[in-house]
Protein backbone atom coordinates (compact mmCIF):
# COMPACT_ATOMS: atom_id res chain seq x y z
CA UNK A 1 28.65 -62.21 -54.95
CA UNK A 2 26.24 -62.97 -52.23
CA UNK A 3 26.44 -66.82 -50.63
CA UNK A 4 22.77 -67.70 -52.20
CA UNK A 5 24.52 -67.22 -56.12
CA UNK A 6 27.39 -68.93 -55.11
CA UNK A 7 25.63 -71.94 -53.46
CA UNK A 8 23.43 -72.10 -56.61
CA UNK A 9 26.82 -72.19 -59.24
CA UNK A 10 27.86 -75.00 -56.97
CA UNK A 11 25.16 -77.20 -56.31
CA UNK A 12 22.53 -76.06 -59.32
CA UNK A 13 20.77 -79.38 -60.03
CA UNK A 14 16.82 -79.89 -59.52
CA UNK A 15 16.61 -83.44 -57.60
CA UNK A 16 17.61 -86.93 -58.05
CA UNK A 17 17.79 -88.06 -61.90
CA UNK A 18 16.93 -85.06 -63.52
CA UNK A 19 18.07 -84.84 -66.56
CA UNK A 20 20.37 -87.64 -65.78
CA UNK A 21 23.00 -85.63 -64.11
CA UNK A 22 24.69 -86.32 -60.59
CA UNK A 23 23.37 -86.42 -57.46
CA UNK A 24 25.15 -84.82 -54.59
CA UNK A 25 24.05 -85.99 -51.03
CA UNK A 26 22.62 -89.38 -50.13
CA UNK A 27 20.33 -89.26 -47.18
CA UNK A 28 19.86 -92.26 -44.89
CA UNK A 29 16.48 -92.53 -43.49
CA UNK A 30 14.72 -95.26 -42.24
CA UNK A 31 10.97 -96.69 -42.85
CA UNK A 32 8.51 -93.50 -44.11
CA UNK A 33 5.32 -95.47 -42.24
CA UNK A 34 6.86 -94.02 -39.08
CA UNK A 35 10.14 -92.25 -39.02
CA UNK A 36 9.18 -88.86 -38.04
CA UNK A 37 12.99 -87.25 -37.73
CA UNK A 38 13.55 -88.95 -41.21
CA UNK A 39 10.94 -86.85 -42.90
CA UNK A 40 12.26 -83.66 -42.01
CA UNK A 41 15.63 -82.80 -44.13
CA UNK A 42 13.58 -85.21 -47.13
CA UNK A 43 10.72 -82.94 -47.26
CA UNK A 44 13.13 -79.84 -47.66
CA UNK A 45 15.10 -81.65 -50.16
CA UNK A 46 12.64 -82.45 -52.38
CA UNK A 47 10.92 -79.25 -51.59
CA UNK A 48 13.81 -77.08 -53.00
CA UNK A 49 14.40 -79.60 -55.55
CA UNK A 50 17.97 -80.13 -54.18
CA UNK A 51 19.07 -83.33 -55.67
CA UNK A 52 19.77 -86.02 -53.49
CA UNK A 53 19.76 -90.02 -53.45
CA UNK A 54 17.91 -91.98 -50.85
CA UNK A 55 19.06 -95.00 -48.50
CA UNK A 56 15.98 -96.87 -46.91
CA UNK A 57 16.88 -98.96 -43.82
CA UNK A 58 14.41 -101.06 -41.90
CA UNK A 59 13.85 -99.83 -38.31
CA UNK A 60 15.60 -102.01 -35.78
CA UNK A 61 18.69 -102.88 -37.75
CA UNK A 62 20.38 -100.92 -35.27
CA UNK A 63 23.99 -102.41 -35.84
CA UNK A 64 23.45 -101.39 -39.73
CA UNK A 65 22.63 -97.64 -38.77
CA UNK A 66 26.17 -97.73 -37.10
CA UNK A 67 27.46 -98.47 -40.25
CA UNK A 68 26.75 -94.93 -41.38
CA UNK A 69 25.35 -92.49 -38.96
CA UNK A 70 28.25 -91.70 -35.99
CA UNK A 71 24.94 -91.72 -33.40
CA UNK A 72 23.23 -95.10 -34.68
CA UNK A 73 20.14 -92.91 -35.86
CA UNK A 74 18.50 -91.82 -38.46
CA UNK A 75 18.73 -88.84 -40.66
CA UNK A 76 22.22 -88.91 -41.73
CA UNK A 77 23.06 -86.98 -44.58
CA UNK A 78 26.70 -88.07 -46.73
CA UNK A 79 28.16 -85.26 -48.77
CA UNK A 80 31.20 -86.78 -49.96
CA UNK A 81 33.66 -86.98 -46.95
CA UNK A 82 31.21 -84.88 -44.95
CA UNK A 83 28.43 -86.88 -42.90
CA UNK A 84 25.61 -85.15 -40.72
CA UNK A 85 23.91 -86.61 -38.37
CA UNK A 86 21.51 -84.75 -36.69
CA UNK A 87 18.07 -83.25 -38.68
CA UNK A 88 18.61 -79.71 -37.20
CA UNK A 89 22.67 -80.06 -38.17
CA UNK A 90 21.35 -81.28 -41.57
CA UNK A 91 19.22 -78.18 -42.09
CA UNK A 92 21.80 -75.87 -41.53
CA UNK A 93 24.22 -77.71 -43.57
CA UNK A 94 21.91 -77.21 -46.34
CA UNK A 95 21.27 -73.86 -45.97
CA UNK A 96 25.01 -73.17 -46.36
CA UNK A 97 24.60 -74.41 -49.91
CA UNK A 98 21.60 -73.51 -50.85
CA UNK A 99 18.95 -70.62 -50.74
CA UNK A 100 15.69 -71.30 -49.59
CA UNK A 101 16.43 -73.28 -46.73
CA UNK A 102 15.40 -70.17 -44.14
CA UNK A 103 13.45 -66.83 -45.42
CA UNK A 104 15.18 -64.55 -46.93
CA UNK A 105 13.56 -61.79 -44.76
CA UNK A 106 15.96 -61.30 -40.98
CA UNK A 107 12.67 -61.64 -38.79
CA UNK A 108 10.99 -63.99 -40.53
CA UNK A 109 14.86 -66.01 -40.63
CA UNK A 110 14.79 -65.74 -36.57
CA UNK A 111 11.02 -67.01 -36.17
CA UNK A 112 11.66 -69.51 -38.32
CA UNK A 113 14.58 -70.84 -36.69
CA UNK A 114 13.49 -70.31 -33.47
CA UNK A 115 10.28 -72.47 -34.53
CA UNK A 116 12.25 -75.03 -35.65
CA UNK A 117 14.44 -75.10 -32.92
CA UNK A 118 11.15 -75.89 -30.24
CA UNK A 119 9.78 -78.55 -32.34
CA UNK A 120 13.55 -80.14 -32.69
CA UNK A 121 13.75 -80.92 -28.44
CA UNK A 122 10.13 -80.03 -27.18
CA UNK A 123 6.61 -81.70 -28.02
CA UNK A 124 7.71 -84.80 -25.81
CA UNK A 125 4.21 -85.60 -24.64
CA UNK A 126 2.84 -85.30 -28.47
CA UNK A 127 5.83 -87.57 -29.99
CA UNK A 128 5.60 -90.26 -26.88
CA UNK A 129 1.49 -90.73 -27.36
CA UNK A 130 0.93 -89.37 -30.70
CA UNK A 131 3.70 -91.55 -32.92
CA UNK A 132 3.93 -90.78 -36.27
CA UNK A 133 2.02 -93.87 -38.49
CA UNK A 134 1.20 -92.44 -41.78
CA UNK A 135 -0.74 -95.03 -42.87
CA UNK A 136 -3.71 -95.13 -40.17
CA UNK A 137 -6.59 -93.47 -38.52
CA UNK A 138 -6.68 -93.61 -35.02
CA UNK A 139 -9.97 -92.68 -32.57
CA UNK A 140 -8.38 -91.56 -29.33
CA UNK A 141 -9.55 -92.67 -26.60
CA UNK A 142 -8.34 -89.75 -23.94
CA UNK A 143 -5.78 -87.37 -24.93
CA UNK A 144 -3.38 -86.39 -21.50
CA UNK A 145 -3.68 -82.94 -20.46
CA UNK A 146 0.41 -83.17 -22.09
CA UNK A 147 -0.77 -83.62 -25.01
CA UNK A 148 -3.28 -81.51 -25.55
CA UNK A 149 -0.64 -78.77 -24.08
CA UNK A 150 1.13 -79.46 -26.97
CA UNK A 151 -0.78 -79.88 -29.44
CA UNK A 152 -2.35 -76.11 -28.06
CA UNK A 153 1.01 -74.54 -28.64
CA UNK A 154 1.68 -76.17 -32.17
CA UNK A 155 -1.67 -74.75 -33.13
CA UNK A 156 -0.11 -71.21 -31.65
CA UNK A 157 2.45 -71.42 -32.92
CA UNK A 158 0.87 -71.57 -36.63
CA UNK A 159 -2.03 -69.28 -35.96
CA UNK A 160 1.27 -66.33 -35.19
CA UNK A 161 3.53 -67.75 -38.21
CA UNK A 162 0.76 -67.40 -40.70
CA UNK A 163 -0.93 -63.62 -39.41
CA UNK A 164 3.22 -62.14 -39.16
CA UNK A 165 4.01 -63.36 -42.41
CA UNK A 166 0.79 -63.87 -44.36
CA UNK A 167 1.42 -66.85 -45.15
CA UNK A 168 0.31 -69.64 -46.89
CA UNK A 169 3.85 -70.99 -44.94
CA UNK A 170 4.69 -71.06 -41.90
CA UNK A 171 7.16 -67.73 -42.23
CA UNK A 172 5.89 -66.73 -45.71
CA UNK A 173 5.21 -67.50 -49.39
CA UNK A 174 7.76 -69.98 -49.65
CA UNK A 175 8.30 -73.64 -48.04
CA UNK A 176 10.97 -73.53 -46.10
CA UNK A 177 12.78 -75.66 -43.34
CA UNK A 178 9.92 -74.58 -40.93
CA UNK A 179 7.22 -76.49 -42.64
CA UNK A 180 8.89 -79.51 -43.15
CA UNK A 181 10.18 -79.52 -39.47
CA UNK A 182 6.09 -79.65 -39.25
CA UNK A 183 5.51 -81.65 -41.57
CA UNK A 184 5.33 -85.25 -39.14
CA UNK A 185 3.21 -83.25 -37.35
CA UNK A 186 0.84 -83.12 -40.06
CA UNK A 187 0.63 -86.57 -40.65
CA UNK A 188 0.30 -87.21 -36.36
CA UNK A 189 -3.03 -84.67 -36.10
CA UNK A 190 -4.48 -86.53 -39.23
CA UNK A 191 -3.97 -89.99 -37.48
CA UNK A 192 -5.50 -88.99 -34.17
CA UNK A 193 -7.88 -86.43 -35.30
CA UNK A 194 -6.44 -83.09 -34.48
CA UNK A 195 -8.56 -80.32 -36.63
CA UNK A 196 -7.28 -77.11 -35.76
CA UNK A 197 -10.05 -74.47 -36.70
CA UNK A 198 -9.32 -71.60 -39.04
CA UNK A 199 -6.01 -70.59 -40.59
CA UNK A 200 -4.14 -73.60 -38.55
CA UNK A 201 -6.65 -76.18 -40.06
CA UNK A 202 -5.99 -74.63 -43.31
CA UNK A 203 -2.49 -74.94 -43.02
CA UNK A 204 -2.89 -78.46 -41.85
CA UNK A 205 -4.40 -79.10 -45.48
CA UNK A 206 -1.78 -77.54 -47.41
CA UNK A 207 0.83 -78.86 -45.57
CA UNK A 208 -0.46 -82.69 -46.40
CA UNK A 209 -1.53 -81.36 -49.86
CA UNK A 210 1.93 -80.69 -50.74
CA UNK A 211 4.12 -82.72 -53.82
CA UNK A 212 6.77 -83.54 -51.09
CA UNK A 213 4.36 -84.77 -48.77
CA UNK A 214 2.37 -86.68 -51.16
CA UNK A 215 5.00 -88.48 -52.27
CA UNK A 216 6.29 -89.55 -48.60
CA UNK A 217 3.10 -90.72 -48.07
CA UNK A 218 2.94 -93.07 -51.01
CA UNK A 219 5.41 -94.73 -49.91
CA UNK A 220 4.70 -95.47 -46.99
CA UNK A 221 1.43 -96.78 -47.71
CA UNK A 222 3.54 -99.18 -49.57
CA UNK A 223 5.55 -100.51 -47.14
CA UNK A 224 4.65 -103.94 -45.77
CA UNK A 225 6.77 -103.84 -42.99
CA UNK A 226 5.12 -103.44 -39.09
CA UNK A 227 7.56 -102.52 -36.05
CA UNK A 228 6.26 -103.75 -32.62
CA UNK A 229 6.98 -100.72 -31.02
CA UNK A 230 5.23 -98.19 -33.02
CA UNK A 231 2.38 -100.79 -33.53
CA UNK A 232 2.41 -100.54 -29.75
CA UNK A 233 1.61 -96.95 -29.63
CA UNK A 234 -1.44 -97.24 -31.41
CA UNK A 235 -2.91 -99.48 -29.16
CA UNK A 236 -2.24 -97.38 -26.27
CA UNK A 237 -3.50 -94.65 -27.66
CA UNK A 238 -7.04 -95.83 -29.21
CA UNK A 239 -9.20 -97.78 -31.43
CA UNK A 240 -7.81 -98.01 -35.52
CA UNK A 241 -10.63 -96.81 -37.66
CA UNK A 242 -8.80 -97.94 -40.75
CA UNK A 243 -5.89 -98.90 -42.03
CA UNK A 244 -4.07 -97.90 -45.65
CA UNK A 245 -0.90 -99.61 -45.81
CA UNK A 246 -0.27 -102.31 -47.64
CA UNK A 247 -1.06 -105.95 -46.22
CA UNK A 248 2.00 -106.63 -43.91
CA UNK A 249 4.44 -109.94 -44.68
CA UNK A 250 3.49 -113.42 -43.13
């Protein structure tokens, strides 16, 4: 029996509360207004329908991150004894279990991971300037040459995802770990006005049009909680020309 039927026997359900039967993982994240790395395994999750139950924790509560995750950060996914701690590690973990996770096709698989892989330790410029902040609009004021570098090859690195595979993902006709590794990505060009032209800006669309996506961002819109140092980032990097979240606590 191949390793896709036998992760399905073992871990068959559809995603937290359905059909009131057990959830598997927990996964810790912290607040969905900014935490880009937390995003990543929760859009797959919910993507795949892989049931799992969800730990909030407020950004800065650094001695109660320690409390779970072996690093002090956020994601950390809890499978029983097992904890991962590392959105990458988390990914792969997953895709032990479960099918989906990667393309089923061996070139698409390598792209994919590969793609994943650049966007897991490169983009500093993009994640330093650009923060992820769901919940605002943002004209820039100058974007560093950095920057735009990155945001260049992001764009490139769509534009070849979607001709080799045809798309409408990232490595074909299924979501997989690639698009939600892009997924904060979607919400940073929305907040500082990155329209990619033609099959990227199309993809840019879908991406934020999708249920898992959605979803994220409702909640964050919800949140009335405001971290200096993201704030901070906004300022730096422009003028707000409007703001969705809810009203933040005296």
């Amino acid at each position: 029996m191949e390793r896709a039927q036998l992760a399905n026997q073992r871990h068959p359900l559809p995603r937290e509360g359905g059909g009131g039967r057990a959830v598997s993982y927990t996964l810790h994240i912290a607040n969905k207004n900014y935490s880009s790395w937390s995003l990543r395994p929760w859009a797959l999750l919910r993507a795949l329908d892989i049931p799992f139950a969800e730990r909030l924790h407020r950004l800065g509560a650094a001695g109660e991150f320690r409390s779970f995750s072996p690093s002090g950060r956020v994601p950390c996914l809890e499978d029983g004894a097992t904890v991962v701690w590392d959105s990458l590690a988390i990914v792969e973990y997953l895709a032990e279990r479960h099918a989906g996770v990667w393309p089923a096709d061996a070139q698409a698989r390598a792209w994919a991971r590969c793609a994943c892989a650049e966007m897991h330790s490169g983009f500093a410029a993009l994640r330093n300037l650009h923060g992820m902040n769901v919940g605002v609009r943002i004209a820039v004021s100058q974007r560093p040459a950095a920057v735009q570098a990155d945001i260049a090859r992001i764009v490139a690195l769509w534009q070849q995802g979607l001709t080799r595979f045809g798309g409408p993902w990232l490595a074909g006709k299924e979501f997989c770990a690639v698009d939600a590794f892009f997924a904060p990505v979607a919400f940073r060009f929305r907040t500082y006005g990155v329209t990619p032209d033609g099959a990227a800006g199309d993809y840019l669309a879908r991406l934020l049009a999708h249920p898992a996506l959605i979803e994220w961002e409702a909640a964050a819109l919800a949140e009335d909680f405001r971290e200096a140092e993201h704030e901070a980032e906004l300022a730096s990097a422009g003028r707000v020309n409007a703001d969705f979240r809810a009203a933040p606590r005296p």
